[in-house]
Protein backbone atom coordinates (compact mmCIF):
# COMPACT_ATOMS: atom_id res chain seq x y z
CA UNK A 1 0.00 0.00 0.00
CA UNK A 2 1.46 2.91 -1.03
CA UNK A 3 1.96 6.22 2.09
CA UNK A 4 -1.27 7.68 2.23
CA UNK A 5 -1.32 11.80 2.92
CA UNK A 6 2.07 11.54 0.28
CA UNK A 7 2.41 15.17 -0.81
CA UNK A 8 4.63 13.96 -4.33
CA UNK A 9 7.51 15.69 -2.68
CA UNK A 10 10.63 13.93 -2.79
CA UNK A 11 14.24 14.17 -1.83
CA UNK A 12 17.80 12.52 -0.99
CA UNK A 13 19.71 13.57 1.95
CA UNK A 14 23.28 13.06 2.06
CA UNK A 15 25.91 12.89 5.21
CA UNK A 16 28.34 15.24 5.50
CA UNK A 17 31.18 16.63 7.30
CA UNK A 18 30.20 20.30 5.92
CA UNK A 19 26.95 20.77 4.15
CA UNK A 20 27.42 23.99 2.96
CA UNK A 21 30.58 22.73 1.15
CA UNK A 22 28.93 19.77 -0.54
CA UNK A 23 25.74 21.49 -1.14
CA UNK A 24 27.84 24.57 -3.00
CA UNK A 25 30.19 21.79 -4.90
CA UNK A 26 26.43 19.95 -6.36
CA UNK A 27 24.84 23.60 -7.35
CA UNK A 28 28.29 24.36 -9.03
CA UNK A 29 28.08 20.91 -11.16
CA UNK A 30 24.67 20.82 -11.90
CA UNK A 31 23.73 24.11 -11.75
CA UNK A 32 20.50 24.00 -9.09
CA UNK A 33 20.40 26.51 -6.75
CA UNK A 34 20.80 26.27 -2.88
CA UNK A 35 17.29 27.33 -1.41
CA UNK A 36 18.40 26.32 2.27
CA UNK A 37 21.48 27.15 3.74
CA UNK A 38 22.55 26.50 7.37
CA UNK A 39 25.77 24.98 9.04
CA UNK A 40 23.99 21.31 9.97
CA UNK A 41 21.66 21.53 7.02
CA UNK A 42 21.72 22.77 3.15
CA UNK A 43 19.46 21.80 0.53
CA UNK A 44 19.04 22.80 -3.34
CA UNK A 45 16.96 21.96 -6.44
CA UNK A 46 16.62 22.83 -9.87
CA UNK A 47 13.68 25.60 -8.97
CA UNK A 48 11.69 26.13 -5.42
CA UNK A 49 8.39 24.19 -7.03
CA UNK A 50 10.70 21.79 -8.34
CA UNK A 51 8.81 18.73 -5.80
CA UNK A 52 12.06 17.29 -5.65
CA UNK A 53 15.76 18.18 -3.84
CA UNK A 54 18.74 17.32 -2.48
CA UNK A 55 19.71 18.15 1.00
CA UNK A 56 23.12 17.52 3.21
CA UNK A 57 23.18 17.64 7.13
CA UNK A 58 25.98 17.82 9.01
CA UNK A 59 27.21 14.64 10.61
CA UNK A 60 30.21 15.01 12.88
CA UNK A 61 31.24 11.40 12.83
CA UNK A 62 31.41 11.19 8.94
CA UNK A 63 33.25 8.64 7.51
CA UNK A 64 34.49 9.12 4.09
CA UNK A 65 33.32 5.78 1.90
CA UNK A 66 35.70 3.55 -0.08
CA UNK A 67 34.53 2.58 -3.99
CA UNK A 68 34.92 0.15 -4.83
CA UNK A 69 34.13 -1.19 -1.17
CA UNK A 70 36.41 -3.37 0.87
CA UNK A 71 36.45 -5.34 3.57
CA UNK A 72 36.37 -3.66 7.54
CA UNK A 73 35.92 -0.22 5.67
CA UNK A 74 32.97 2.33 5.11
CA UNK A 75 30.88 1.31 2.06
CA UNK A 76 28.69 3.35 0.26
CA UNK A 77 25.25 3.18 1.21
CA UNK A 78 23.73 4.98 -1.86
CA UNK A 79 24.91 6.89 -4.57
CA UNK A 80 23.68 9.25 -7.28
CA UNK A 81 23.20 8.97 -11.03
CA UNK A 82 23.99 11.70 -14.13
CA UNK A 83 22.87 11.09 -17.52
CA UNK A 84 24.90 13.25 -19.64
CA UNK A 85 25.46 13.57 -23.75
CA UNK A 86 29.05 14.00 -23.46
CA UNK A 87 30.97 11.70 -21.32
CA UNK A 88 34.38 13.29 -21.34
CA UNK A 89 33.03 16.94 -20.74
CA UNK A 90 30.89 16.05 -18.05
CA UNK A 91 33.24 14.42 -16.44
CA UNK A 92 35.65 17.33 -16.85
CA UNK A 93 33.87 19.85 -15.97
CA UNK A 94 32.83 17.63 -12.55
CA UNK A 95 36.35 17.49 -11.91
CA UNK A 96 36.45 21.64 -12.53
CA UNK A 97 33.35 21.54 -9.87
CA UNK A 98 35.83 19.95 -7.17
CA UNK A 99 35.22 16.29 -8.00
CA UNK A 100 37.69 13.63 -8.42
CA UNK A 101 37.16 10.55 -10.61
CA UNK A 102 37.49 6.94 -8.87
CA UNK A 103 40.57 4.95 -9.72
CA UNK A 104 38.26 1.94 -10.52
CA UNK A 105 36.20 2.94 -13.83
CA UNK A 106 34.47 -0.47 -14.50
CA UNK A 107 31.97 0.68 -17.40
CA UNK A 108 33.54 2.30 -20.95
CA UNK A 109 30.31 4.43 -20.51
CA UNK A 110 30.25 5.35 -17.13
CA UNK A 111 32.42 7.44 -15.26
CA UNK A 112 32.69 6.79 -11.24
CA UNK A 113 33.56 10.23 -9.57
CA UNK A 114 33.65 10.73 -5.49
CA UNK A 115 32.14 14.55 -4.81
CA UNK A 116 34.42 16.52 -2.06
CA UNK A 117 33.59 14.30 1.03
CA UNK A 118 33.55 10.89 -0.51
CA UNK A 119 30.23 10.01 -2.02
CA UNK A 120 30.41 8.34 -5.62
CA UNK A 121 28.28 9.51 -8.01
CA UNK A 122 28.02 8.01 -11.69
CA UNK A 123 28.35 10.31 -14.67
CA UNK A 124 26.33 7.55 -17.50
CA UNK A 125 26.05 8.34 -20.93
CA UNK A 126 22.73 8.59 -21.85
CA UNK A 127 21.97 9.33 -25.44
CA UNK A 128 18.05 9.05 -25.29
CA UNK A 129 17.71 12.05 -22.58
């Protein structure tokens, strides 16, 4: 049975060591802007009726996950996906936004990159968008 009262709002929250740093570093690559801004607690979309976001809150034990994981260390628990025409400027200009690209790259159309405090994200090319 699906929530009932479900207002078709929807959004992703991320741990982080400094929201406001991550939450500048996503509006930088994908060009959203921040609509909440607060030391614990940032959040941005692509416009304020958007009905969707994504949102960082400070966690002060944040451990920075490994990709691909490994034993006794902290795994990923989610991560984020970017459809994109052009594989090799999108993952440029990610790397321009602060990003850094994982050393394990196990798709020739897919590019694993780890934004400022850890997370992976994938950068997919996606030539029906």
């Amino acid at each position: 049975m699906p929530l009932r009262r479900m207002t078709g709002w929807f959004g992703i929250v991320l741990d982080a060591p400094d929201p406001r740093a991550l939450a500048h570093f996503y509006e930088r690559l994908l060009g959203w802007t921040v609509f909440d801004e607060a030391d614990d607690w940032c959040s941005l979309a692509p416009s304020k009726d958007a009905g969707y976001n994504l949102a960082f809150q400070r966690e002060t034990h944040y451990v920075r996950p490994v990709w691909p994981a490994q034993p006794g260390q902290q795994q990923m628990s989610v991560h984020l996906d970017f459809g994109v025409d052009d594989l090799a400027a999108a993952t440029e200009q990610a790397v321009q936004c602060g990003a850094e690209a994982a050393d394990h790259q196990p798709q020739d159309d897919v590019r694993v990159m780890l934004d400022p405090a850890g997370h992976p994200f994938c950068l997919y090319l996606d030539l029906e968008g």
